[in-house]
N, C-alpha and C. Protein backbone atom coordinates (compact mmCIF):
# COMPACT_ATOMS: atom_id res chain seq x y z
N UNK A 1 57.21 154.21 37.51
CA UNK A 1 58.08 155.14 36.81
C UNK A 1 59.37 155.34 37.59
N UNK A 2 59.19 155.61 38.90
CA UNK A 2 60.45 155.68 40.12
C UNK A 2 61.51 154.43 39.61
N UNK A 3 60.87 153.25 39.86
CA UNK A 3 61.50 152.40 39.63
C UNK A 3 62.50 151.90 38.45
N UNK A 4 61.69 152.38 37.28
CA UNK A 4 62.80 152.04 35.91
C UNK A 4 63.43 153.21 36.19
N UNK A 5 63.37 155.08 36.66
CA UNK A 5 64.34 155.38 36.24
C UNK A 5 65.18 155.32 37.43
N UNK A 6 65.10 154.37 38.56
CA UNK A 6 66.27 154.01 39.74
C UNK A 6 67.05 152.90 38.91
N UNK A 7 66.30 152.22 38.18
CA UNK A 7 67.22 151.13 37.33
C UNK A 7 68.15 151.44 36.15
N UNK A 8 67.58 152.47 35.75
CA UNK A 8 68.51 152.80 34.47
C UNK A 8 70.08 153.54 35.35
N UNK A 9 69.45 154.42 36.31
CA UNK A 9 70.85 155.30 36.68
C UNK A 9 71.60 154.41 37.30
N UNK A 10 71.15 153.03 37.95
CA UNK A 10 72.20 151.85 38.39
C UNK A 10 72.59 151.35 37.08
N UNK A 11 72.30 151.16 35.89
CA UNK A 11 73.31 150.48 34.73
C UNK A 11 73.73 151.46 34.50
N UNK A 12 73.55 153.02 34.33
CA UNK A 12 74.58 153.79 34.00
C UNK A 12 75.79 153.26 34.88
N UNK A 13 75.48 153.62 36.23
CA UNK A 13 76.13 153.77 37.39
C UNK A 13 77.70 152.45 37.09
N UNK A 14 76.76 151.44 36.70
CA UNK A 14 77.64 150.15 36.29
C UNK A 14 78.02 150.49 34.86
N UNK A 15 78.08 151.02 34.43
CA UNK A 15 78.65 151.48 32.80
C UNK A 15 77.99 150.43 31.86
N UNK A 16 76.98 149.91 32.09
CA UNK A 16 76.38 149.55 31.30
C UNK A 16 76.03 149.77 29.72
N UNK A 17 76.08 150.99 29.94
CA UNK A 17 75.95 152.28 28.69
C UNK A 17 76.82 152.23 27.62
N UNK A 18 78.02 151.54 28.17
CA UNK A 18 79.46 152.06 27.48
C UNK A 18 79.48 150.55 26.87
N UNK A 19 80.38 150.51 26.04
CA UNK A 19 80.42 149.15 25.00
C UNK A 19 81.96 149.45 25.32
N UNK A 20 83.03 148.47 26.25
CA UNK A 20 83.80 149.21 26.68
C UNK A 20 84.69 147.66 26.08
N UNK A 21 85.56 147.86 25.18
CA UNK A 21 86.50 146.46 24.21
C UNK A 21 87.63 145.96 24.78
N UNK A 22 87.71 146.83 25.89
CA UNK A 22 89.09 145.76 26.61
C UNK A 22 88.18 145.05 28.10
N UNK A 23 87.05 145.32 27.75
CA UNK A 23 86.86 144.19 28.81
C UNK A 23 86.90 142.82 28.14
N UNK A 24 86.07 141.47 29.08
CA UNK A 24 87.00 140.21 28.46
C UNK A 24 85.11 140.03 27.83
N UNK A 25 85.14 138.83 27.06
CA UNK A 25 83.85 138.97 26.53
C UNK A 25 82.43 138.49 26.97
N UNK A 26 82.61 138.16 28.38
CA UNK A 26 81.51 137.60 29.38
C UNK A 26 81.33 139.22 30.02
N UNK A 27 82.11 139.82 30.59
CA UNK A 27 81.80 141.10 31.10
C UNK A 27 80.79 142.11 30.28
N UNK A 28 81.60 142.29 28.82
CA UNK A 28 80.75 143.05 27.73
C UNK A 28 79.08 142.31 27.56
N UNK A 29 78.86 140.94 27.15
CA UNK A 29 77.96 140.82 27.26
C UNK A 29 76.92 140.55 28.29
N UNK A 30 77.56 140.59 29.73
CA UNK A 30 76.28 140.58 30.79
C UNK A 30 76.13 142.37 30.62
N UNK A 31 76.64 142.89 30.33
CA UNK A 31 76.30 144.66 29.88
C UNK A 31 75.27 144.55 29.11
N UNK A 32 75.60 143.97 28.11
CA UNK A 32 74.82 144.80 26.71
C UNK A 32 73.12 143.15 27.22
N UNK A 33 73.60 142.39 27.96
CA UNK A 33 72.08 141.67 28.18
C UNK A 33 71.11 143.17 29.22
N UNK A 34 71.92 143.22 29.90
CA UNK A 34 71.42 144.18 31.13
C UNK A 34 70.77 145.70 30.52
N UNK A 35 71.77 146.05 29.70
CA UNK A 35 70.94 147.16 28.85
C UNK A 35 70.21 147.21 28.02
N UNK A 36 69.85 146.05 27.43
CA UNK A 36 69.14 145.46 26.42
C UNK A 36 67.50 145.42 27.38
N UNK A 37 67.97 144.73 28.44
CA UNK A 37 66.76 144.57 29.50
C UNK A 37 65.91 146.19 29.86
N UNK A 38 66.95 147.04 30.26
CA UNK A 38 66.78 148.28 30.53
C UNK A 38 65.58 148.86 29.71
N UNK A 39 66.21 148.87 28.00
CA UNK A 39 65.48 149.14 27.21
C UNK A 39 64.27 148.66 27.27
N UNK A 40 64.23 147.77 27.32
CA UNK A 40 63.06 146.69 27.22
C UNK A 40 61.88 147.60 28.29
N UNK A 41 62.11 147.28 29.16
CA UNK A 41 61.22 147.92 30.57
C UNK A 41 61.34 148.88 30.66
N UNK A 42 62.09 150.15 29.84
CA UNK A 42 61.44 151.91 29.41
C UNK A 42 60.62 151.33 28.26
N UNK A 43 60.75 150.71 27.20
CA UNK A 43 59.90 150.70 26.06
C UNK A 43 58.52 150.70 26.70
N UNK A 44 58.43 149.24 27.31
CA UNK A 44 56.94 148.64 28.08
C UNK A 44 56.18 150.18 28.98
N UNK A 45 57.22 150.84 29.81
CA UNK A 45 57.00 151.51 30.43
C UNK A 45 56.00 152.60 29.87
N UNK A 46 56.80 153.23 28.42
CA UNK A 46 56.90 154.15 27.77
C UNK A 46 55.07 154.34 27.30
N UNK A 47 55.09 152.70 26.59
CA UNK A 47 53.92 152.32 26.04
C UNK A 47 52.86 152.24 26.68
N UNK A 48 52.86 152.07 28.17
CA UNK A 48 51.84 151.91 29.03
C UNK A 48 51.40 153.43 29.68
N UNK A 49 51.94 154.20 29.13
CA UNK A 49 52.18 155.95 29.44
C UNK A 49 51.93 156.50 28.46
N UNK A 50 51.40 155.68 26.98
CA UNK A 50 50.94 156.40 25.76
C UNK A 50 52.28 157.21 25.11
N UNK A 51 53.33 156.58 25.65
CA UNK A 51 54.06 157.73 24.89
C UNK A 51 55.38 156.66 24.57
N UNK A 52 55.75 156.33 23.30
CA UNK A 52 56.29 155.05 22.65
C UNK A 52 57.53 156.01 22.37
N UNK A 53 58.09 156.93 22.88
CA UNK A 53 59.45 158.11 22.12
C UNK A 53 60.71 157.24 22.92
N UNK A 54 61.34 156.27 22.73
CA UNK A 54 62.29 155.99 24.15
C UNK A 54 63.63 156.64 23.29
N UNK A 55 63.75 157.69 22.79
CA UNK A 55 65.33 157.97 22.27
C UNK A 55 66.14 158.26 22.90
N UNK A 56 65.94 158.76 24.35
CA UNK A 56 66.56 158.99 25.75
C UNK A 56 67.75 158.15 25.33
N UNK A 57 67.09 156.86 25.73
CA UNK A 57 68.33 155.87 25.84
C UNK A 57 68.82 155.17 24.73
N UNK A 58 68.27 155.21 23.78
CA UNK A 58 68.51 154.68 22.41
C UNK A 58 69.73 155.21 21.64
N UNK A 59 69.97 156.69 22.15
CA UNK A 59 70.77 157.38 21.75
C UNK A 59 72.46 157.21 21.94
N UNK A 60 72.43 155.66 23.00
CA UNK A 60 73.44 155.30 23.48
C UNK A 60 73.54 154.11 22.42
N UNK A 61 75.28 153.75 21.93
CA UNK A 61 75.37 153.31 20.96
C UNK A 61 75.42 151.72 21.44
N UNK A 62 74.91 151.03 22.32
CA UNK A 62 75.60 149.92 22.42
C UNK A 62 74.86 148.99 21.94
N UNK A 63 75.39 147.98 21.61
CA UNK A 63 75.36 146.77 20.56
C UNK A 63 74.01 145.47 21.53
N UNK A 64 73.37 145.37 20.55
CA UNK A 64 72.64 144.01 21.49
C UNK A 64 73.10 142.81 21.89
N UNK A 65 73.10 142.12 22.40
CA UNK A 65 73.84 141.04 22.86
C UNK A 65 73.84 140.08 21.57
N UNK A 66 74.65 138.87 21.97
CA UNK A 66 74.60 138.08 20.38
C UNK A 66 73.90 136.67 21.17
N UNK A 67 73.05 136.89 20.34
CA UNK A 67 72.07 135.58 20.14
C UNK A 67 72.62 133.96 20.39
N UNK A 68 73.09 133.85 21.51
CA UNK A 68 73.59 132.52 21.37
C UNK A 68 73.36 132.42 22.93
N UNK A 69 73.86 130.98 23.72
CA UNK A 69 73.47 130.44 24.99
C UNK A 69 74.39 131.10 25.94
N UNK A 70 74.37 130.76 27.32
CA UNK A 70 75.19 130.95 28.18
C UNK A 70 76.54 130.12 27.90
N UNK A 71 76.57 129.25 27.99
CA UNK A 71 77.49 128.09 27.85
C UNK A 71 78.17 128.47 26.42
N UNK A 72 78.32 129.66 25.77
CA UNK A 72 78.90 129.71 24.21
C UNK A 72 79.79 131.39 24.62
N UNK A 73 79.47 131.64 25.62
CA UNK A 73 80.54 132.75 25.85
C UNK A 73 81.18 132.26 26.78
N UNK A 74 82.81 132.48 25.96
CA UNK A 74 84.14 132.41 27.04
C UNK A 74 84.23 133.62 27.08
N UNK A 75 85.57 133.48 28.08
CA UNK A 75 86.55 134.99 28.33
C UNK A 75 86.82 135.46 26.93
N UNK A 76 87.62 134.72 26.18
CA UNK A 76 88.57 135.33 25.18
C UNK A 76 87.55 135.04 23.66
N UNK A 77 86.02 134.75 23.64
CA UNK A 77 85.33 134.78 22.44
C UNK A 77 83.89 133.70 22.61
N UNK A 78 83.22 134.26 21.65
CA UNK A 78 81.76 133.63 21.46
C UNK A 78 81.36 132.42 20.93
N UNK A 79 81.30 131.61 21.07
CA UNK A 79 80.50 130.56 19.53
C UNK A 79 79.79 130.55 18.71
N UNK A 80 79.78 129.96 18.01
CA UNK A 80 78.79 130.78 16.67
C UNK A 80 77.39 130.11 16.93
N UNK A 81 76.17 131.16 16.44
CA UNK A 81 75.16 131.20 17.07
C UNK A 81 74.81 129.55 16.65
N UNK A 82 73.21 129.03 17.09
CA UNK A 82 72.78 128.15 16.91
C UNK A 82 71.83 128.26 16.13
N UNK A 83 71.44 127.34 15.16
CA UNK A 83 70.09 127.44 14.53
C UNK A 83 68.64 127.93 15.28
N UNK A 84 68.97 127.25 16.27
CA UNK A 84 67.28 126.72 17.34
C UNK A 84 67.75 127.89 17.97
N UNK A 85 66.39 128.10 18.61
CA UNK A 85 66.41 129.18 19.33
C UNK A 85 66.98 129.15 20.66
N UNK A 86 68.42 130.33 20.91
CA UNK A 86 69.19 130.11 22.21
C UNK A 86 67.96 130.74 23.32
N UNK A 87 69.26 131.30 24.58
CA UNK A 87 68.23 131.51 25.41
C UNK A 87 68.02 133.05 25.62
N UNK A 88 68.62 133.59 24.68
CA UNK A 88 68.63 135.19 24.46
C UNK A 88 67.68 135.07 23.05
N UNK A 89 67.38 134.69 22.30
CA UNK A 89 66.23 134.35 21.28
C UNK A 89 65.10 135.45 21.53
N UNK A 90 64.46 135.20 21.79
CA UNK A 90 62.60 135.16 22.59
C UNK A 90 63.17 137.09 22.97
N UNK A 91 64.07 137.26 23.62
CA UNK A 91 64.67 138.39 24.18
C UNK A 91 64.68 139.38 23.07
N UNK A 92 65.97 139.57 22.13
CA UNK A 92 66.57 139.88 20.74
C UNK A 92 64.80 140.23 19.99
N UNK A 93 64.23 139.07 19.74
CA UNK A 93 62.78 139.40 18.99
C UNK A 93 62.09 140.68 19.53
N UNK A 94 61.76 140.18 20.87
CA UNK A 94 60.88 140.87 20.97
C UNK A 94 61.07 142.27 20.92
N UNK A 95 62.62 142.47 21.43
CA UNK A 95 63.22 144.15 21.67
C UNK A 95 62.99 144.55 19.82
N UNK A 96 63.02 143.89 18.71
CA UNK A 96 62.74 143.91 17.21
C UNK A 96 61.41 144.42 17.40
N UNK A 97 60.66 144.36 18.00
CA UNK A 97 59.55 144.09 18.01
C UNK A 97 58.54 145.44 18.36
N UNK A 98 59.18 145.71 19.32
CA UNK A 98 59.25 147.36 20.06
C UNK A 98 59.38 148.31 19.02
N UNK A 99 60.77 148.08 18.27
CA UNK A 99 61.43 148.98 17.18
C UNK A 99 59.86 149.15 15.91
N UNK A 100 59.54 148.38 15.81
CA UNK A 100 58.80 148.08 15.00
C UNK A 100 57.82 148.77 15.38
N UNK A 101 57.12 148.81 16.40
CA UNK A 101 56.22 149.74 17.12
C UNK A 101 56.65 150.84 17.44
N UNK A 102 57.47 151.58 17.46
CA UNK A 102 58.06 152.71 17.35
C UNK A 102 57.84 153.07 16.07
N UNK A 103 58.24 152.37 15.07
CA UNK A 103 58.08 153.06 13.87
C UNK A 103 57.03 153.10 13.20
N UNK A 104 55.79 152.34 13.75
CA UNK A 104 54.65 152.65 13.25
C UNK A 104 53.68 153.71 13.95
N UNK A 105 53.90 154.16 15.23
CA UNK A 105 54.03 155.01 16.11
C UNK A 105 54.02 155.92 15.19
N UNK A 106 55.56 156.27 15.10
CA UNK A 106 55.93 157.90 14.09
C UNK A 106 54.90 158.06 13.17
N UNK A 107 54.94 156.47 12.24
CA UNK A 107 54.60 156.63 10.95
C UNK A 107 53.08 157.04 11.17
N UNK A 108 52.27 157.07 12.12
CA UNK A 108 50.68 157.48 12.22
C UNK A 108 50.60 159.09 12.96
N UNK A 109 51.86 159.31 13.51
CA UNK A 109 51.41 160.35 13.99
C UNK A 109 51.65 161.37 13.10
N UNK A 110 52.72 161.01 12.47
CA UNK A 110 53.36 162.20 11.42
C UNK A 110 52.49 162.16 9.98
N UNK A 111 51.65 161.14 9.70
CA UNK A 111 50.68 161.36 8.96
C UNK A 111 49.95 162.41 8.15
N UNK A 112 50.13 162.27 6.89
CA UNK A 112 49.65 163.60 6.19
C UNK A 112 48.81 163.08 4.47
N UNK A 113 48.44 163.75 3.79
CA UNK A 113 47.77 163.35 2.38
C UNK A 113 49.20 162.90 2.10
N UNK A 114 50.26 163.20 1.84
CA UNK A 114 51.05 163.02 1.14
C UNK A 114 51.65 161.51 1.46
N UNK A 115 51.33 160.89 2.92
CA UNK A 115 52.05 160.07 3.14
C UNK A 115 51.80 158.60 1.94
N UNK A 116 52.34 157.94 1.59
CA UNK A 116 52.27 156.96 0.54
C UNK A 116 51.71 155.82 1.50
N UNK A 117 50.54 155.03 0.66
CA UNK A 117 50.14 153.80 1.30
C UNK A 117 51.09 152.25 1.40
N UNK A 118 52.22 152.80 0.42
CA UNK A 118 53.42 152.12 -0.02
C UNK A 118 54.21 151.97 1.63
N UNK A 119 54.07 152.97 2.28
CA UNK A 119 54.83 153.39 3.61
C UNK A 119 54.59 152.38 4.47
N UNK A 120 53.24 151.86 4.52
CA UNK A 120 52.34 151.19 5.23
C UNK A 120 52.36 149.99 5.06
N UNK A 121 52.73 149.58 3.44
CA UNK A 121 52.86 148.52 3.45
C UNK A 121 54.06 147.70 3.12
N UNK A 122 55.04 148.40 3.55
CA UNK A 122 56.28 148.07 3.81
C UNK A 122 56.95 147.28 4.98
N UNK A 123 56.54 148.05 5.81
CA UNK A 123 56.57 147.79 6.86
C UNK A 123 55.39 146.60 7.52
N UNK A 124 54.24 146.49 6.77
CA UNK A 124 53.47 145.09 6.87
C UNK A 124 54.45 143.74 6.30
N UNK A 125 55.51 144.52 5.51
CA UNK A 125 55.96 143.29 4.82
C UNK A 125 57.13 142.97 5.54
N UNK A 126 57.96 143.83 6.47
CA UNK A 126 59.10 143.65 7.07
C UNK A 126 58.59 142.82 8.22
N UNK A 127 57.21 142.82 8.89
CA UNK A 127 57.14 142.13 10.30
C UNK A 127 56.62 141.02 9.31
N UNK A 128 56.18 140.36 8.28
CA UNK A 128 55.71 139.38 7.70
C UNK A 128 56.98 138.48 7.60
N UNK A 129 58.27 139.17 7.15
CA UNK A 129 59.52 138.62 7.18
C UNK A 129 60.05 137.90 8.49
N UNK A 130 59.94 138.77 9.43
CA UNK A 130 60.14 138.23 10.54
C UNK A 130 59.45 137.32 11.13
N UNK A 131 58.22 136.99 10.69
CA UNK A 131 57.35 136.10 11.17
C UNK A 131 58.05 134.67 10.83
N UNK A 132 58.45 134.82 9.61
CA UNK A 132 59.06 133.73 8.71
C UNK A 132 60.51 133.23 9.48
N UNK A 133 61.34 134.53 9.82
CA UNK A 133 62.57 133.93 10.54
C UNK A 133 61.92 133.69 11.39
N UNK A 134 61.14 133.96 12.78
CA UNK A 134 60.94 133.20 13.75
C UNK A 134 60.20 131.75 13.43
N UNK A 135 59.60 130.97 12.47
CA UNK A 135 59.70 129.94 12.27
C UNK A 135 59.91 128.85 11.62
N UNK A 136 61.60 129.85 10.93
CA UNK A 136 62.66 128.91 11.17
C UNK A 136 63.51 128.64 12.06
N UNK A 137 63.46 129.53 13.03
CA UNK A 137 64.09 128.96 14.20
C UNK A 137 63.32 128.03 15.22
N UNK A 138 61.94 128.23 15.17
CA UNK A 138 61.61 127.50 16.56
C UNK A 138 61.16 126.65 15.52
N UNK A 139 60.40 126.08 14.52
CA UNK A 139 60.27 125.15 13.92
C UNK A 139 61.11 124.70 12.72
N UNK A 140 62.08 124.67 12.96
CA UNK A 140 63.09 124.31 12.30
C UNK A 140 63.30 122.37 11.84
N UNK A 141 62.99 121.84 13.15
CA UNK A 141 62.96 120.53 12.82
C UNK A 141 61.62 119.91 12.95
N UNK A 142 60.98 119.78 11.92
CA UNK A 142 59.67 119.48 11.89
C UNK A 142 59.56 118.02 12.38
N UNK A 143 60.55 117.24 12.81
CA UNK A 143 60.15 116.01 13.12
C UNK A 143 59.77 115.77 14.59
N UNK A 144 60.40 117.26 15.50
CA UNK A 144 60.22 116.98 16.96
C UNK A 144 59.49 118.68 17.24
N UNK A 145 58.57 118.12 18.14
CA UNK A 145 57.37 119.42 18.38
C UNK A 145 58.15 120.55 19.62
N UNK A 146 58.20 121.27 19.22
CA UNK A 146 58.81 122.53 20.07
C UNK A 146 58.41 122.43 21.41
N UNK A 147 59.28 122.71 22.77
CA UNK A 147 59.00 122.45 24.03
C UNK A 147 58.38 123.57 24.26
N UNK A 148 57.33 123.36 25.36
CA UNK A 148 56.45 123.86 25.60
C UNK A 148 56.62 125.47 26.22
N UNK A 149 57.91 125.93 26.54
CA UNK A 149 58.32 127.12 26.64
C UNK A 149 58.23 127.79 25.50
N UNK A 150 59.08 127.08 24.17
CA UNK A 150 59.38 127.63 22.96
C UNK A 150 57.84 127.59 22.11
N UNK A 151 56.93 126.84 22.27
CA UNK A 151 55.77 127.51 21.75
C UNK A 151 55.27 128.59 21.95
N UNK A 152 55.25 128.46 23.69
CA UNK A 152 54.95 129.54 24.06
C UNK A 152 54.99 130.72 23.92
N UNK A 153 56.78 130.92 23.65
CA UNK A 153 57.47 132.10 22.95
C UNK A 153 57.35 132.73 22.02
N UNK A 154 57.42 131.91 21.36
CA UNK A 154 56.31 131.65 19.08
C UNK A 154 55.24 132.67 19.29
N UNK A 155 54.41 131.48 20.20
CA UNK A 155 52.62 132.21 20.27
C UNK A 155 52.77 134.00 20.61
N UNK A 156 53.34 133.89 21.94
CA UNK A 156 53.72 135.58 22.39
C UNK A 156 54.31 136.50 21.14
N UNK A 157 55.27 135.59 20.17
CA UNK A 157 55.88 136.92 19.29
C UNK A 157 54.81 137.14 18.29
N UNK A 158 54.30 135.97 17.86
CA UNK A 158 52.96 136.07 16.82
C UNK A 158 51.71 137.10 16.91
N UNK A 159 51.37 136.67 18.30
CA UNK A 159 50.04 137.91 18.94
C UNK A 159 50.95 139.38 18.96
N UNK A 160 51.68 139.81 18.85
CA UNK A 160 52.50 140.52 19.38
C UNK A 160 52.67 141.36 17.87
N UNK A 161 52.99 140.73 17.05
CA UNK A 161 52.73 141.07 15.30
C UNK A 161 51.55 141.51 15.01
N UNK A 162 50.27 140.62 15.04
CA UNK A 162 49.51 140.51 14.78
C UNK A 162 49.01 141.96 15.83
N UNK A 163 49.37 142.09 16.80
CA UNK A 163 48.94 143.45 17.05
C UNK A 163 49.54 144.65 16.61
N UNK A 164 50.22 144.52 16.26
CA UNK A 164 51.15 145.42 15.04
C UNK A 164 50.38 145.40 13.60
N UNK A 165 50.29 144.70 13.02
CA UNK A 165 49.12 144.84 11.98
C UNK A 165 48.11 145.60 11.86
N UNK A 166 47.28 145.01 13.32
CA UNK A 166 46.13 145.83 13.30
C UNK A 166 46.55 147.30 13.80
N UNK A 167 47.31 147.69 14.37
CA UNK A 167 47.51 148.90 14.79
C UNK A 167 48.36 150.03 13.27
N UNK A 168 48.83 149.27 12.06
CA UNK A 168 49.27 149.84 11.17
C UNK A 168 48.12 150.12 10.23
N UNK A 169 47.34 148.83 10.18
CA UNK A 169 46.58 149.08 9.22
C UNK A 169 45.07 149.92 9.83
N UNK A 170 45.22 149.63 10.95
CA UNK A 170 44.09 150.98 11.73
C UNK A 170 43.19 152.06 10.47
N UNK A 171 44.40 152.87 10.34
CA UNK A 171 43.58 154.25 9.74
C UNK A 171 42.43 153.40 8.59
N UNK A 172 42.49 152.77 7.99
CA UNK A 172 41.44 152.65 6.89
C UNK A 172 40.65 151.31 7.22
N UNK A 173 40.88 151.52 8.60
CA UNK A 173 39.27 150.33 8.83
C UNK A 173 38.32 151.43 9.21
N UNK A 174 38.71 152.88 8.92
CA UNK A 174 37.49 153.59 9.19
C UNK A 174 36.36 153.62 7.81
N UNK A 175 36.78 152.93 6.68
CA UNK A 175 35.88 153.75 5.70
C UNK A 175 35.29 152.74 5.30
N UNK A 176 33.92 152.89 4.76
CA UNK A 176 32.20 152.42 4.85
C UNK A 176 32.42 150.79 4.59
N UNK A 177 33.73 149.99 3.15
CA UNK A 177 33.51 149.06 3.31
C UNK A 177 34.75 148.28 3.32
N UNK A 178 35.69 148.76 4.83
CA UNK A 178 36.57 148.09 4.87
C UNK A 178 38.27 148.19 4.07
N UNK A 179 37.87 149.32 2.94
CA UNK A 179 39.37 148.99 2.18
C UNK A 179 39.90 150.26 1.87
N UNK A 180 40.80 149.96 1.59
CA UNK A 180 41.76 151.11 0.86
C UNK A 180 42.55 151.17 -0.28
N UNK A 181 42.23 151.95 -1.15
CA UNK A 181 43.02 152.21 -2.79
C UNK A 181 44.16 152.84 -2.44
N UNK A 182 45.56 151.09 -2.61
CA UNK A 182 46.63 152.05 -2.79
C UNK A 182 47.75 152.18 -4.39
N UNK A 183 48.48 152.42 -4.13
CA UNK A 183 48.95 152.26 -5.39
C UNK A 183 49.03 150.97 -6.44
N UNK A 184 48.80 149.71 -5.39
CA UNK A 184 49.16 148.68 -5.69
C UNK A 184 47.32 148.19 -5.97
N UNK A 185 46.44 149.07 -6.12
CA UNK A 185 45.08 148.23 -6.07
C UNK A 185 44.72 148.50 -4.69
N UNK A 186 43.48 147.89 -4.82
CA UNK A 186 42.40 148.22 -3.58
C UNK A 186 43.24 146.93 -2.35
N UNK A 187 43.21 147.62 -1.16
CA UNK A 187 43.35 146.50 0.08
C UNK A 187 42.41 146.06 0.93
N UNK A 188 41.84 145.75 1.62
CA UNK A 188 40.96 145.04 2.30
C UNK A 188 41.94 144.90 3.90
N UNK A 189 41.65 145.90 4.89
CA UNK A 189 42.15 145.42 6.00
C UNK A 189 41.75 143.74 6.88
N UNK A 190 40.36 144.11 6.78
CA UNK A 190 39.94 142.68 6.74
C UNK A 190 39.94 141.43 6.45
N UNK A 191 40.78 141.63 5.14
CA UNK A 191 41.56 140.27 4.56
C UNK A 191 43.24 140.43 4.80
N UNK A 192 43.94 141.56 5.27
CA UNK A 192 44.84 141.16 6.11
C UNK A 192 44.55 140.96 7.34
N UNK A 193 43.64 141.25 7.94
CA UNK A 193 43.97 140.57 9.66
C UNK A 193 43.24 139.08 9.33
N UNK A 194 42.40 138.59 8.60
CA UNK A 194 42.46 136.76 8.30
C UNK A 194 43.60 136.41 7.91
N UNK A 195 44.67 136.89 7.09
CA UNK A 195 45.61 136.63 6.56
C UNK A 195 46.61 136.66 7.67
N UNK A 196 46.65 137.47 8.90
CA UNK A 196 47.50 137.48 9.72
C UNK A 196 47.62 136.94 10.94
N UNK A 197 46.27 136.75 11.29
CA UNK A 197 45.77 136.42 12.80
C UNK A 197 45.69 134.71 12.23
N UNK A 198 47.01 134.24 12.88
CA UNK A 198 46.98 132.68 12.70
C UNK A 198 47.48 131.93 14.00
């Protein structure tokens, strides 16, 4: 705990914080990588402390870095991203990824009769989306097999969903056979985690 918050008051310290436009555009983005990181390791932190609230720092407006390589930021501008996954990729996701767990977080604690099963499965459908952009980027060219980092990466964001699933659809694996009547018809948690766990 000492440690992330000695790290955060050094990127303050470095203005990290600040999204500051007259710097040149290698400066702005080793910022917004560095605070991006920050975030990252209060989220992890947060989560390993049972307590997923990081608005502390969230509350600071700065922009995530842009998805593209080292070699694509000059001084005076960016290149436009790449299909395949750069080397800020894997990064960008996963911090998505957090957000996502944050909001299923709220969405269980704040829980009430009233809440809609619609709520629940919205948000099953937004990380289902993302599943889909992440493979079009890392499997994008089906003729050559993804290097063995970038599977790797895949596999990590996939388990990583897939524990998001089960942690959304949680509340109604309590009842006698597995499902839940929502507006849309009966669900079967059980036939989403076969459906998800791939």
């Amino acid at each position: 705990m000492m440690s992330s918050g000695l790290t955060v008051n050094v990127a303050i310290s470095l203005r990290c914080h600040l999204d500051e436009n007259d710097a040149s555009c290698i400066t702005r983005e080793l910022k917004r990588r560095c605070w991006a990181g920050i975030l990252m390791l209060h989220t992890i932190q947060a989560v390993s402390l049972d307590n997923i609230d990081v608005q502390s720092l969230t509350s600071y407006q700065v922009p995530l870095p842009c998805d593209v390589n080292d070699v694509d930021i000059q001084i005076h501008g960016i290149s436009p991203a790449s299909s395949s996954p750069t080397q800020n990729s894997y990064m960008l996701y996963k911090y998505k990824l957090y957000g996502y767990a944050a909001r299923i977080s709220k969405l269980l604690s704040s829980r009430k009769a009233t809440t809609a099963y619609a709520d629940f499965l919205a948000l099953d459908h937004e990380i289902a989306l993302e599943q889909q952009v992440w493979d079009g980027r890392w499997l994008s060219d089906a003729r050559d097999e993804p290097m063995p980092h970038c599977q790797a990466q895949l596999f990590i964001l996939n388990m990583y969903a897939n524990q998001l699933y089960l942690l959304l659809h949680r509340p109604f694996f309590s009842s006698g056979d597995g499902t839940h009547a929502g507006s849309d018809g009966t669900v079967s948690p059980t036939r989403i985690m076969q459906l998800n766990l791939r």
